[in-house]
C-alpha atoms as a PDB file:
ATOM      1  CA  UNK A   1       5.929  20.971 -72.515  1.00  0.00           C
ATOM      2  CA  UNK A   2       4.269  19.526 -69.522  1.00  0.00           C
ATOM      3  CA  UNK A   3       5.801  16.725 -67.215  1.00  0.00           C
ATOM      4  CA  UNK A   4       3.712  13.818 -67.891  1.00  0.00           C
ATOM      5  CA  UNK A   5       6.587  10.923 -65.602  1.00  0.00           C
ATOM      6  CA  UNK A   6       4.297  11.248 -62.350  1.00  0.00           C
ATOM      7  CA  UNK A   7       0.873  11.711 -63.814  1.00  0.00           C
ATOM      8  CA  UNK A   8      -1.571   9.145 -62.675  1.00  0.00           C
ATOM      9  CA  UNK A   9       1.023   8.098 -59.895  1.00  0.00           C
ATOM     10  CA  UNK A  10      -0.237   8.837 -56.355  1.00  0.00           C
ATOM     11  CA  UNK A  11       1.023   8.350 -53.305  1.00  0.00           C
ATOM     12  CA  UNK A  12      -0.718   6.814 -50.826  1.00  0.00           C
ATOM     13  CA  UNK A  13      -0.062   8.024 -46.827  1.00  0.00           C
ATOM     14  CA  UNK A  14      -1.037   6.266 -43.892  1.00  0.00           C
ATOM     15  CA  UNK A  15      -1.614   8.496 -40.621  1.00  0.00           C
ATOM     16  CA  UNK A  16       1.378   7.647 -38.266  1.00  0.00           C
ATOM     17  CA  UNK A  17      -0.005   8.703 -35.079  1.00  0.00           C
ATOM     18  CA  UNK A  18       2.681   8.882 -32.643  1.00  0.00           C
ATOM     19  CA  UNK A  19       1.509   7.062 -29.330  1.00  0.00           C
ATOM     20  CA  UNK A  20       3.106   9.763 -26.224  1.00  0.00           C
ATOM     21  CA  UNK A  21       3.805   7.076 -23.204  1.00  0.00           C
ATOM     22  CA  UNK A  22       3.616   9.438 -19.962  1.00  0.00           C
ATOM     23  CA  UNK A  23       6.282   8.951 -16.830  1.00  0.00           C
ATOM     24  CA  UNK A  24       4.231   8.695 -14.288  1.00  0.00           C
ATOM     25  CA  UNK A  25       4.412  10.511 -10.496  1.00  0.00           C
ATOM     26  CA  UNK A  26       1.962   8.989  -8.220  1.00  0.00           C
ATOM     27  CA  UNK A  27       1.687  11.141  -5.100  1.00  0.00           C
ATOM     28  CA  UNK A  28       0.521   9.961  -2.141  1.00  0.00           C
ATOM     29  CA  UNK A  29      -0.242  11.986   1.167  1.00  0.00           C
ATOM     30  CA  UNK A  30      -1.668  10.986   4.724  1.00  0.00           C
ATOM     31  CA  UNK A  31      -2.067  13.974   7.306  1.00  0.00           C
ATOM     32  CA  UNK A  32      -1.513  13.597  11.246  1.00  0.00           C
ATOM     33  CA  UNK A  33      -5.546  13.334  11.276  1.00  0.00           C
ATOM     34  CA  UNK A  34      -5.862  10.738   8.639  1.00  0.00           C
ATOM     35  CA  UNK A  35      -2.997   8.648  10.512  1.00  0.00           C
ATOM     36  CA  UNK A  36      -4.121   8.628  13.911  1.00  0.00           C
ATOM     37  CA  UNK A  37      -7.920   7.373  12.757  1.00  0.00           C
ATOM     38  CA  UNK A  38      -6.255   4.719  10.634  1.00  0.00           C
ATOM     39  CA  UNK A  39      -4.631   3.722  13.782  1.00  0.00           C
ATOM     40  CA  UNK A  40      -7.756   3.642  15.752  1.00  0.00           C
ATOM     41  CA  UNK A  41      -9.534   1.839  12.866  1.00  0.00           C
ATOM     42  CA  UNK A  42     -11.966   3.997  12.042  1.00  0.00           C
ATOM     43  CA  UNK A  43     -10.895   5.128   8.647  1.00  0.00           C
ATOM     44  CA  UNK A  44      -8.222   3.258   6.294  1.00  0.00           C
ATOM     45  CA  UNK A  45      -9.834   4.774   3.326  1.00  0.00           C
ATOM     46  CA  UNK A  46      -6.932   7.803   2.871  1.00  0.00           C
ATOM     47  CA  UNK A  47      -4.681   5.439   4.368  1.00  0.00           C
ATOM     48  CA  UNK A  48      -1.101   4.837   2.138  1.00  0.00           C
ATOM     49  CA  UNK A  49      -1.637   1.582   1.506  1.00  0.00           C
ATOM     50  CA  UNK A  50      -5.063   2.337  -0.015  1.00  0.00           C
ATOM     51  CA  UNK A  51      -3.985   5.412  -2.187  1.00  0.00           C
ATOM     52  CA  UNK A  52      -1.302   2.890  -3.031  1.00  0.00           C
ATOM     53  CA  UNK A  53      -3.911   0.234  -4.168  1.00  0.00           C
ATOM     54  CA  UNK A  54      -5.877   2.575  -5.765  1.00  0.00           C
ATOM     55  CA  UNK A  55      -3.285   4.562  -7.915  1.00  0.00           C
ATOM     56  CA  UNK A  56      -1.673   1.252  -8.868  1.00  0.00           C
ATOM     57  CA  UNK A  57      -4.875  -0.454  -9.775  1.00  0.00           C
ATOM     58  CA  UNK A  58      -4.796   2.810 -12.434  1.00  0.00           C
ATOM     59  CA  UNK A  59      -1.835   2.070 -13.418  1.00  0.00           C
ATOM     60  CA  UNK A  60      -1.885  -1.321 -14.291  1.00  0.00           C
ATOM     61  CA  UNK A  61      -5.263  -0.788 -15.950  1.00  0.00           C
ATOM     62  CA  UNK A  62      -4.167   1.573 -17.960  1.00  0.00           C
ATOM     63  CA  UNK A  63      -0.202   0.417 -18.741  1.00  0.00           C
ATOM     64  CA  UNK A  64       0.079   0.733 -22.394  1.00  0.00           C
ATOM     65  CA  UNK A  65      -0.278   4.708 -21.478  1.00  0.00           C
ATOM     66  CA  UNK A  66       2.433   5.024 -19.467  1.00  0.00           C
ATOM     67  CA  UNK A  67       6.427   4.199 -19.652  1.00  0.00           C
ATOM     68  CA  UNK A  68       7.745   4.019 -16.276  1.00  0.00           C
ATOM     69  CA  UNK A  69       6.012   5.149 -12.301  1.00  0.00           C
ATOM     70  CA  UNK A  70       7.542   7.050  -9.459  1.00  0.00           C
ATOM     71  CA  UNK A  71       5.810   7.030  -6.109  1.00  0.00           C
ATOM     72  CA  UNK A  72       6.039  10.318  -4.100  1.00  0.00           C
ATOM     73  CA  UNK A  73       4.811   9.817  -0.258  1.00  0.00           C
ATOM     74  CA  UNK A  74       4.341  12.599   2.116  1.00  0.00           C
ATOM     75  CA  UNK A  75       3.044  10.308   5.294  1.00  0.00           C
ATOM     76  CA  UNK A  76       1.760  12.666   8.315  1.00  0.00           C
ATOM     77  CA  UNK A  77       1.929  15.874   6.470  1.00  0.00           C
ATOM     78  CA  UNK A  78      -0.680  18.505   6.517  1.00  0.00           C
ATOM     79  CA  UNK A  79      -2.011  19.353   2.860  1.00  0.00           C
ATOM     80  CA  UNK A  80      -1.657  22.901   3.698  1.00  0.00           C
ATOM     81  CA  UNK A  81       1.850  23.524   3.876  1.00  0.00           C
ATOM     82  CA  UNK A  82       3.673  23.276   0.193  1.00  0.00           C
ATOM     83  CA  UNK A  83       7.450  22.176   1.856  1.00  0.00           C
ATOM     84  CA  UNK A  84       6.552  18.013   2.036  1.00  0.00           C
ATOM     85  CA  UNK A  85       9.807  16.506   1.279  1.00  0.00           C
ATOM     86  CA  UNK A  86       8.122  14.411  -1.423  1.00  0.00           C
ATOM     87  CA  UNK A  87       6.145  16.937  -2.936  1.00  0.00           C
ATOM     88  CA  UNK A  88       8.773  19.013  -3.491  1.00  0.00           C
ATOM     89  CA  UNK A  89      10.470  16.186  -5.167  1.00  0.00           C
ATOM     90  CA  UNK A  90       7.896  15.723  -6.926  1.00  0.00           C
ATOM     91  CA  UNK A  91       7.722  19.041  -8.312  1.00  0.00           C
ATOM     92  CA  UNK A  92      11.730  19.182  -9.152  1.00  0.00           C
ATOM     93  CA  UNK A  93      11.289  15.648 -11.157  1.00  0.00           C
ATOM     94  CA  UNK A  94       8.020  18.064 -13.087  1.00  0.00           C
ATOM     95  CA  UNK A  95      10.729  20.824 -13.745  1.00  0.00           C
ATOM     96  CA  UNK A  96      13.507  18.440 -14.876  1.00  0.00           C
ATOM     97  CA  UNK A  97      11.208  16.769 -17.086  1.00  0.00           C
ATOM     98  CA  UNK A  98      11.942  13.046 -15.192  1.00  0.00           C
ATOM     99  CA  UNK A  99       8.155  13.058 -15.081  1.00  0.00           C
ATOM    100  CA  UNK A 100       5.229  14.500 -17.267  1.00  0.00           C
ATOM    101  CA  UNK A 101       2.281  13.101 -15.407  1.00  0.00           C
ATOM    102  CA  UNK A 102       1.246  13.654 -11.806  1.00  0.00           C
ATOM    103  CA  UNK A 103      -1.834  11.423 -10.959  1.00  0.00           C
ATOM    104  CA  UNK A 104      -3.526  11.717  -6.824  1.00  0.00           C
ATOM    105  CA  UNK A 105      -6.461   9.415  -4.977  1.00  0.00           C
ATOM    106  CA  UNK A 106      -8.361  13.297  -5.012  1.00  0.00           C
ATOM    107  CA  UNK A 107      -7.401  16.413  -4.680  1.00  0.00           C
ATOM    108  CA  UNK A 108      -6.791  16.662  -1.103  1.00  0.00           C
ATOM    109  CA  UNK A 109      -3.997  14.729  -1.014  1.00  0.00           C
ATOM    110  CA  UNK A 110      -2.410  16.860  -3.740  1.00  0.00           C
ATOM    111  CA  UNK A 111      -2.967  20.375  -1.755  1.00  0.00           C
ATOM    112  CA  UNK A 112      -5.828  21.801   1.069  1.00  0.00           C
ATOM    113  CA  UNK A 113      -5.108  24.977  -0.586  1.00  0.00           C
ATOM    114  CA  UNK A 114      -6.761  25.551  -3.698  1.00  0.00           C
ATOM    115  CA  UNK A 115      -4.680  28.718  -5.041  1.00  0.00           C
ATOM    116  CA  UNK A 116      -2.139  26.318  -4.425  1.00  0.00           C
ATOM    117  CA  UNK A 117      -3.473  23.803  -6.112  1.00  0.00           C
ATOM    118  CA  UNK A 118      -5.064  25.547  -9.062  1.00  0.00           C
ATOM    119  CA  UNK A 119      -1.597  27.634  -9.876  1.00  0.00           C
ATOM    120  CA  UNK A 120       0.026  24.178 -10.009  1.00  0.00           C
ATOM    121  CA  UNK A 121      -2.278  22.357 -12.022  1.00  0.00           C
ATOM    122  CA  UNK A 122      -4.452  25.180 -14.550  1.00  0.00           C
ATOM    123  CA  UNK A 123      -0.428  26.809 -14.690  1.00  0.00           C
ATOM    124  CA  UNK A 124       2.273  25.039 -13.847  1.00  0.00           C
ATOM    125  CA  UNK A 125       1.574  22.351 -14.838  1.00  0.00           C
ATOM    126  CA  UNK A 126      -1.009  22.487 -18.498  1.00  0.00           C
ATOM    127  CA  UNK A 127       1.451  24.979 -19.126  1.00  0.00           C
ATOM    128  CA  UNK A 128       4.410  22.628 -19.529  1.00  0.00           C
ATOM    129  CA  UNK A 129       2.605  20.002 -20.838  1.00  0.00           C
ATOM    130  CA  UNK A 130       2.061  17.774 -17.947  1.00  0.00           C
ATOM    131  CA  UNK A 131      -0.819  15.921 -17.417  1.00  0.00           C
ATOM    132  CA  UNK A 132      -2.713  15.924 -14.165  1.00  0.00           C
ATOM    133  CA  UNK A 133      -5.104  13.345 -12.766  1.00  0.00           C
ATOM    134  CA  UNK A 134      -7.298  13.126  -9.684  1.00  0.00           C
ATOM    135  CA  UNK A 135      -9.338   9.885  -9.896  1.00  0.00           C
ATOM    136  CA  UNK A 136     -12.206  10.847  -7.279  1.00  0.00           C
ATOM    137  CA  UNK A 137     -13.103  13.951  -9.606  1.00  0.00           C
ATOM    138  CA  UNK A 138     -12.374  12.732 -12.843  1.00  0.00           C
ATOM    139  CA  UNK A 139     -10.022  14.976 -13.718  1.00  0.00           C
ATOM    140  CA  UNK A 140      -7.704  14.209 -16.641  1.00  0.00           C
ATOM    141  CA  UNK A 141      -5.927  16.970 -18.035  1.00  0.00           C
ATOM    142  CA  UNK A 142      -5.448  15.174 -21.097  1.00  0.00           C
ATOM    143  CA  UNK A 143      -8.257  13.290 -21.691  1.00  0.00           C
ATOM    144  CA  UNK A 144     -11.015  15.939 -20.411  1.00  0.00           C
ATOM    145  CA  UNK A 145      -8.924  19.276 -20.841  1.00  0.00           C
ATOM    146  CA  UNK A 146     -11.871  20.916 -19.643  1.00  0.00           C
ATOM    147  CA  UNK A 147     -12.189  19.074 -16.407  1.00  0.00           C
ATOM    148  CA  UNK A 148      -8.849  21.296 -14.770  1.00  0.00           C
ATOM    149  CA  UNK A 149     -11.058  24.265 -15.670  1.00  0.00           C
ATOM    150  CA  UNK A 150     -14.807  22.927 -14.229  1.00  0.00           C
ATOM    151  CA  UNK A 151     -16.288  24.269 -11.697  1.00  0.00           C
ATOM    152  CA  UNK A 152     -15.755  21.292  -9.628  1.00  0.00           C
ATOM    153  CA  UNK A 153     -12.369  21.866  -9.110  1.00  0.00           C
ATOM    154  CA  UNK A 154     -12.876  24.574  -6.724  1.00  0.00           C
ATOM    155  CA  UNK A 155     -15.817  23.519  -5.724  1.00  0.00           C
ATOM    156  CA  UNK A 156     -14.594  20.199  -4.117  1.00  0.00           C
ATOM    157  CA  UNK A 157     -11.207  21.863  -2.745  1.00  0.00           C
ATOM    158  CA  UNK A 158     -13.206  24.185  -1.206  1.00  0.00           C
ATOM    159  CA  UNK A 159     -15.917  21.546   0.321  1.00  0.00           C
ATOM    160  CA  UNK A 160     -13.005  19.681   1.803  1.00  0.00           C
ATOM    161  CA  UNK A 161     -11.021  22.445   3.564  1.00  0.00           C
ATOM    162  CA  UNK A 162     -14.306  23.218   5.008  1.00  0.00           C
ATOM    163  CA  UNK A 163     -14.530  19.634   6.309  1.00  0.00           C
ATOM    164  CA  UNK A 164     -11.168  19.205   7.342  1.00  0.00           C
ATOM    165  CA  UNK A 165     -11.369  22.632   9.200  1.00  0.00           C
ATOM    166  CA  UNK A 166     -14.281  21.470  11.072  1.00  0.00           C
ATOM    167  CA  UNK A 167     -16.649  23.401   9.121  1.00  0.00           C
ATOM    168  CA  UNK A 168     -20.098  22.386   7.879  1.00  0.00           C
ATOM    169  CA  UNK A 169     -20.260  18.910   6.996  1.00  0.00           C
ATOM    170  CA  UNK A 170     -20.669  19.156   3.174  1.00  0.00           C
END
């Protein structure tokens, strides 16, 4: 004989979708070049207190996405070389998990070098589930998962080692 106690009876589910709040690590780097033309006043734009601005003006837009920040500053260190105190700290706090997203001003300040760069953030770092964001290229690794991957990526690493290595003036 066939149960007839839950005919008719369903159950209704709502969707709980669960919100993920990210730790934030906001990096912040200034080279010997971009300090000594901030002190001759001809360029504050890569300046610390304006990555500073910027990268909190994200985060306070943008609060209900994150739980907690950590700033990370590197101040008259050349992108090129991977052993900034800071960054290095940075990239422990990745590893231990303290932080899940790392969010620059571009991606200069992040690394000149873009195998550097790219093994961090298309690897290291997508790999472990950490989301990366560089504001002046829109890149969001977890909004626009295709944006780590674009062709711009290279692209503008590439255009600004040339520049900062006194190349053509892209």
């Amino acid at each position: 004989m066939a149960r007839t106690k839950n005919r008719g009876f369903q159950q209704s589910f709502s969707p709980s979708y669960a919100v993920r709040r990210w730790r934030l690590g906001a990096y912040i780097r200034l080279s010997k070049e971009d300090l000594k033309k901030a002190r001759e006043g001809k360029d504050d734009s890569n300046s610390v207190k304006n990555q500073r601005d910027l990268l909190g003006d994200f985060y306070f837009k943008h609060q209900d996405e994150f739980e907690s920040i950590t700033e990370y500053v590197d101040d008259g260190h050349t992108g090129t070389d991977a052993n900034r105190e800071d960054f290095q700290r940075l990239l422990a706090d990745v590893m231990s998990g303290k932080i899940n997203c790392v969010i620059v001003k571009d991606l200069s300040r992040f690394a000149r070098n873009y195998s550097d760069a790219g093994s961090l953030i298309d690897n290291l770092f997508v790999q472990m589930g950490v989301r990366f964001i560089s504001l002046a290229e829109n890149v969001d690794s977890y909004r626009d998962p295709d944006s780590v991957s674009s062709i711009i990526v290279p692209i503008t690493n590439v255009m600004k080692n040339t520049r900062h290595l006194g190349g053509v003036n892209c």
